[in-house]
Protein backbone atom coordinates (compact mmCIF):
# COMPACT_ATOMS: atom_id res chain seq x y z
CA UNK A 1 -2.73 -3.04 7.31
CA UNK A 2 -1.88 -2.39 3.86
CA UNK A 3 -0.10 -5.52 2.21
CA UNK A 4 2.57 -4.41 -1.10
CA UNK A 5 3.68 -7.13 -2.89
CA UNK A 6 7.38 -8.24 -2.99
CA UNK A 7 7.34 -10.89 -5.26
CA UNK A 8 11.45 -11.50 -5.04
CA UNK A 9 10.34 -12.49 -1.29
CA UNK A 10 7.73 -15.01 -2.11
CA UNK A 11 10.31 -18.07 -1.48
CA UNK A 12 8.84 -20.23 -4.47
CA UNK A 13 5.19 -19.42 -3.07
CA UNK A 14 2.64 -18.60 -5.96
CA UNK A 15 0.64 -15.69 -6.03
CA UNK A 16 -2.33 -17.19 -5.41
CA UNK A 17 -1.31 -19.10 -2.21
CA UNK A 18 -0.10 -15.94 -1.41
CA UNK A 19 -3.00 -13.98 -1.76
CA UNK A 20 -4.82 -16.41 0.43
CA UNK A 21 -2.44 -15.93 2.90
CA UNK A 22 -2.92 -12.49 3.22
CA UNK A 23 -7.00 -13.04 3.66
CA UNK A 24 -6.06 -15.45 6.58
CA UNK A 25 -4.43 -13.04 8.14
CA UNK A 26 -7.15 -10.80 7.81
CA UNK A 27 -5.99 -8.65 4.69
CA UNK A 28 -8.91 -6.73 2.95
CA UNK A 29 -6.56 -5.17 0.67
CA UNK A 30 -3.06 -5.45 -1.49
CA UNK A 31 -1.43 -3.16 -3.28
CA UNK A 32 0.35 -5.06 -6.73
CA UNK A 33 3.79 -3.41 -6.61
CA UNK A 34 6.10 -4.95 -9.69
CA UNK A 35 8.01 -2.65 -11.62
CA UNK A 36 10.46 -5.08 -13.77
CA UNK A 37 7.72 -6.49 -15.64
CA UNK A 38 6.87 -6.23 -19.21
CA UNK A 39 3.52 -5.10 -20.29
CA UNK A 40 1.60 -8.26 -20.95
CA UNK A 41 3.05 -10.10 -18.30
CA UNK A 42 1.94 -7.24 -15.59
CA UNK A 43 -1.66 -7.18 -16.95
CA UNK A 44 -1.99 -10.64 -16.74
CA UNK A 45 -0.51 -10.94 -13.28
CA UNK A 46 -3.20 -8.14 -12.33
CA UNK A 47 -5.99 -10.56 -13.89
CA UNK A 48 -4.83 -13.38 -11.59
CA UNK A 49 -4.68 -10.65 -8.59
CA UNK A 50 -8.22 -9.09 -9.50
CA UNK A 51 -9.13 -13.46 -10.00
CA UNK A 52 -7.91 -14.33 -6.64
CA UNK A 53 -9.05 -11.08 -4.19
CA UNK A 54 -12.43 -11.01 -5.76
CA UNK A 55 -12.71 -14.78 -4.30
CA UNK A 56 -11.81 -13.31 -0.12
CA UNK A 57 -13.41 -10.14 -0.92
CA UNK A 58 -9.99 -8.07 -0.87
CA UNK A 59 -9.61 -4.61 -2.40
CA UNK A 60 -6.98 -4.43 -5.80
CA UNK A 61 -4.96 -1.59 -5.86
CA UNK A 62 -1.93 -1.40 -9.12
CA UNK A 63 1.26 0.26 -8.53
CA UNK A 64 1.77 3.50 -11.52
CA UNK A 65 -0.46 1.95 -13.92
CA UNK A 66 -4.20 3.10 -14.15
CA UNK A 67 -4.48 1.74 -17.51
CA UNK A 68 -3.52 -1.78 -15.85
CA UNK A 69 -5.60 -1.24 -13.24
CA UNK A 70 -8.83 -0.48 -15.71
CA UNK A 71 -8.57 -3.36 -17.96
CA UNK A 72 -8.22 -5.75 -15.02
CA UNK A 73 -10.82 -4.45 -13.22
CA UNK A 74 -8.73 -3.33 -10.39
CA UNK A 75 -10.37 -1.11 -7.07
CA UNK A 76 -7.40 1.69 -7.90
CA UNK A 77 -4.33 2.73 -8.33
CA UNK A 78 -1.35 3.86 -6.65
CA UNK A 79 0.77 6.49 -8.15
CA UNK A 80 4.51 7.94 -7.58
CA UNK A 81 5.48 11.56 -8.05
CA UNK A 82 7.04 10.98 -11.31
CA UNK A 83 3.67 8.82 -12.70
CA UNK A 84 0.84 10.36 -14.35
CA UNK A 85 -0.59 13.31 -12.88
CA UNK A 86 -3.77 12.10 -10.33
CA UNK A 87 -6.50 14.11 -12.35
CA UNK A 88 -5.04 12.07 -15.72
CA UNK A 89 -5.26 8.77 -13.60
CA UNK A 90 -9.29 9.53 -12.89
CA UNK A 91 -9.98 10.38 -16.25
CA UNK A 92 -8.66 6.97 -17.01
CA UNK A 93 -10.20 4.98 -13.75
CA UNK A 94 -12.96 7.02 -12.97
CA UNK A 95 -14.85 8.76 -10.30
CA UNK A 96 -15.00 5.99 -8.03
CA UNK A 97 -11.82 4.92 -8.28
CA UNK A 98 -8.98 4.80 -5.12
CA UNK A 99 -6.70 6.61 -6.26
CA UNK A 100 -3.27 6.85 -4.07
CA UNK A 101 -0.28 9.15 -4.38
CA UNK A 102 3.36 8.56 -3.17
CA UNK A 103 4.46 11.84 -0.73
CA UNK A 104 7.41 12.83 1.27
CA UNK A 105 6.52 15.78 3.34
CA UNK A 106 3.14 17.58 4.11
CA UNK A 107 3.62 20.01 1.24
CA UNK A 108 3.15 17.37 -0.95
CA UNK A 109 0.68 15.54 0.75
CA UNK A 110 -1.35 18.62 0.81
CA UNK A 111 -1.23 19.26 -3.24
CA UNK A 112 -2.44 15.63 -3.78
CA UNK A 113 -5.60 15.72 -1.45
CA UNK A 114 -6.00 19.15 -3.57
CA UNK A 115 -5.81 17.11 -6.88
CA UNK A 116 -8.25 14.48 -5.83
CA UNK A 117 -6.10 11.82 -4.19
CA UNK A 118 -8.59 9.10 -2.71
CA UNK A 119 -5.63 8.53 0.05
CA UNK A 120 -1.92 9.55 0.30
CA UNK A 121 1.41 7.49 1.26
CA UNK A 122 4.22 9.01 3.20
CA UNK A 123 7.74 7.73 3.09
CA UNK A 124 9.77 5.90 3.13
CA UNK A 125 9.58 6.26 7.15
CA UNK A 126 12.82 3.81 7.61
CA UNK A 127 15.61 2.61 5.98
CA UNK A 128 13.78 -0.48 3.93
CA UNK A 129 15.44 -2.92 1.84
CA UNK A 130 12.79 -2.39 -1.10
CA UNK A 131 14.31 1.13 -2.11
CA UNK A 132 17.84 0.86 -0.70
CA UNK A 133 19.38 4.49 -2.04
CA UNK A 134 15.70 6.61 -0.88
CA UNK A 135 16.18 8.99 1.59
CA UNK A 136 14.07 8.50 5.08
CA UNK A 137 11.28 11.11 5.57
CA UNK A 138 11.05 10.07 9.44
CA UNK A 139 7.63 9.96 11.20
CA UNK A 140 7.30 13.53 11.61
CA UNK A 141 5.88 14.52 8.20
CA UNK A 142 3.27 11.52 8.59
CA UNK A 143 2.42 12.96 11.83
CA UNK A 144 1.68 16.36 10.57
CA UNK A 145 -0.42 15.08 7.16
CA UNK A 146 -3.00 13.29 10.07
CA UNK A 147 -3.63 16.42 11.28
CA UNK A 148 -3.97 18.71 8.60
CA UNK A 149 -5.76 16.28 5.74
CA UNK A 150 -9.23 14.97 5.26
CA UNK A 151 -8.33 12.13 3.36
CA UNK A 152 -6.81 8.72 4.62
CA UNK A 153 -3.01 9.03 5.23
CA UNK A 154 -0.69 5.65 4.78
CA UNK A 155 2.61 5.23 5.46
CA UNK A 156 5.32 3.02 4.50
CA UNK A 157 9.07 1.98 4.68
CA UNK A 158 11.26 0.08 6.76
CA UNK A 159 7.92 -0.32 9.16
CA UNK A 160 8.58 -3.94 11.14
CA UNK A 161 6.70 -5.37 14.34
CA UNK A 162 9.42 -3.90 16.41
CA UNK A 163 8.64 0.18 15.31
CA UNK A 164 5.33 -0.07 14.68
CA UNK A 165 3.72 1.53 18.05
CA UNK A 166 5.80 4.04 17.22
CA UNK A 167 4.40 5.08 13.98
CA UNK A 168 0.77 4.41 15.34
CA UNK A 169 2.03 6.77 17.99
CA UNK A 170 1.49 9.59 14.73
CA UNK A 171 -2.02 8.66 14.17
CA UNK A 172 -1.81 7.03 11.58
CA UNK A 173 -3.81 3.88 11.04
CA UNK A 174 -2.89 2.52 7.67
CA UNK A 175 0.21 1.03 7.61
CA UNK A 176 2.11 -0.14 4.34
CA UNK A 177 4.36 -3.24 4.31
CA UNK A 178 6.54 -5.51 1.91
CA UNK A 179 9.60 -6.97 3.17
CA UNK A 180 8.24 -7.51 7.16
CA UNK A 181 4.78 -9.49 5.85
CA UNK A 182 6.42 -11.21 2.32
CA UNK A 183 9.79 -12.02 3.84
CA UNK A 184 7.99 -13.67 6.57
CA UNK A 185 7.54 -17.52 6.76
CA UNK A 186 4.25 -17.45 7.40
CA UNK A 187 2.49 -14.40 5.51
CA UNK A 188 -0.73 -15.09 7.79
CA UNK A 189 1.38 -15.17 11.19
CA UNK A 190 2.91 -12.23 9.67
CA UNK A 191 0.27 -10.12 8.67
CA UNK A 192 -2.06 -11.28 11.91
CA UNK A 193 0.25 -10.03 14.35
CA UNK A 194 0.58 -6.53 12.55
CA UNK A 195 -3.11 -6.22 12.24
CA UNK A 196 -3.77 -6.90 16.25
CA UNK A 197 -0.73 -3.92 17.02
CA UNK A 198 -3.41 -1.56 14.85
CA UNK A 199 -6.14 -2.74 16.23
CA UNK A 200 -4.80 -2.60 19.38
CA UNK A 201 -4.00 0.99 19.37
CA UNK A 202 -7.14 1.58 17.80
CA UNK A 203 -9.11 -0.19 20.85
CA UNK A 204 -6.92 2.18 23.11
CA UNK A 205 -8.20 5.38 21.69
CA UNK A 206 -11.45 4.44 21.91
């Protein structure tokens, strides 16, 4: 499970009780996603996030900024198609880095395992609340990136407890989530029972 952060969904929780909610739940990563923030007040909300998952041994990942994500120390960053270009974003991070990249179909998935992408996202799958005019890629393109790439495929959008056997029904295994895991009342409830529908699945392959 692959947590996004939607802080307009926190309900007066702070980030760091947050945070800790996720590692209940059994989190081991979360992907800082704020794009109305200035500057400063981004970096320093990515010190508090690098603070706080470095104490339950969570990975960091910043949404389009690898030059946020370096000065706080971050695991990696995430990038859009319209961000910097993924070999400009390892020159910054470096080798070891995550680095993710934002796709909507396989063509595109394809060209960013070919420019070093640690991991790509597809989506959005489903109509989601968090991008409200996107346009819906479906399942099928997430389906088809499993099979063709080498590298870890993610997906995202609109994904809730009650469609979520069906994407796992692609393959994939890394599932992004805002608005069904921060819009929750209890983000550890919340991101339990999405992690046991994974693991589940997982458990039935093998």
């Amino acid at each position: 499970l692959y947590p996004v952060t939607g802080r307009s969904l926190f309900g007066g929780r702070s980030d760091a009780e947050v945070i800790t909610q996720l590692a209940r739940g059994g989190a081991g990563i979360v992907q800082l996603r704020e794009k109305n923030l200035c500057d400063k007040d981004l970096f320093e909300l990515a010190l508090l996030y690098r603070r706080e998952t470095k104490k339950h041994g969570m990975t960091l990942i910043i949404n389009d900024r690898p030059d946020i994500a370096r000065l706080s120390k971050a695991d990696g960053v995430h990038l859009g198609l319209d961000d910097l270009p993924i070999k400009g974003a390892r020159e910054i991070m470096g080798s070891e880095a995550i680095i993710g990249a934002s796709c909507h179909s396989l063509e595109q998935a394809l060209n960013a395992q070919r420019q070093g992408a640690s991991y790509v996202n597809i989506g959005p799958l489903f109509p989601t609340p968090t991008k409200p005019d996107a346009v819906t890629v479906g399942i099928e393109p997430a389906r088809q990136s499993v099979l063709k790439l080498k590298i870890p495929v993610t997906v995202m959008g609109g994904i809730v407890e009650g469609n979520i056997d069906e994407v796992l029904l692609t393959g994939v295994r890394h599932i992004g989530v805002i608005t069904a895991i921060f819009g929750a009342e209890d983000i550890a409830v919340a991101v339990g029972r999405l992690s046991r529908k994974i693991q589940n699945q997982v458990r039935t392959e093998n």
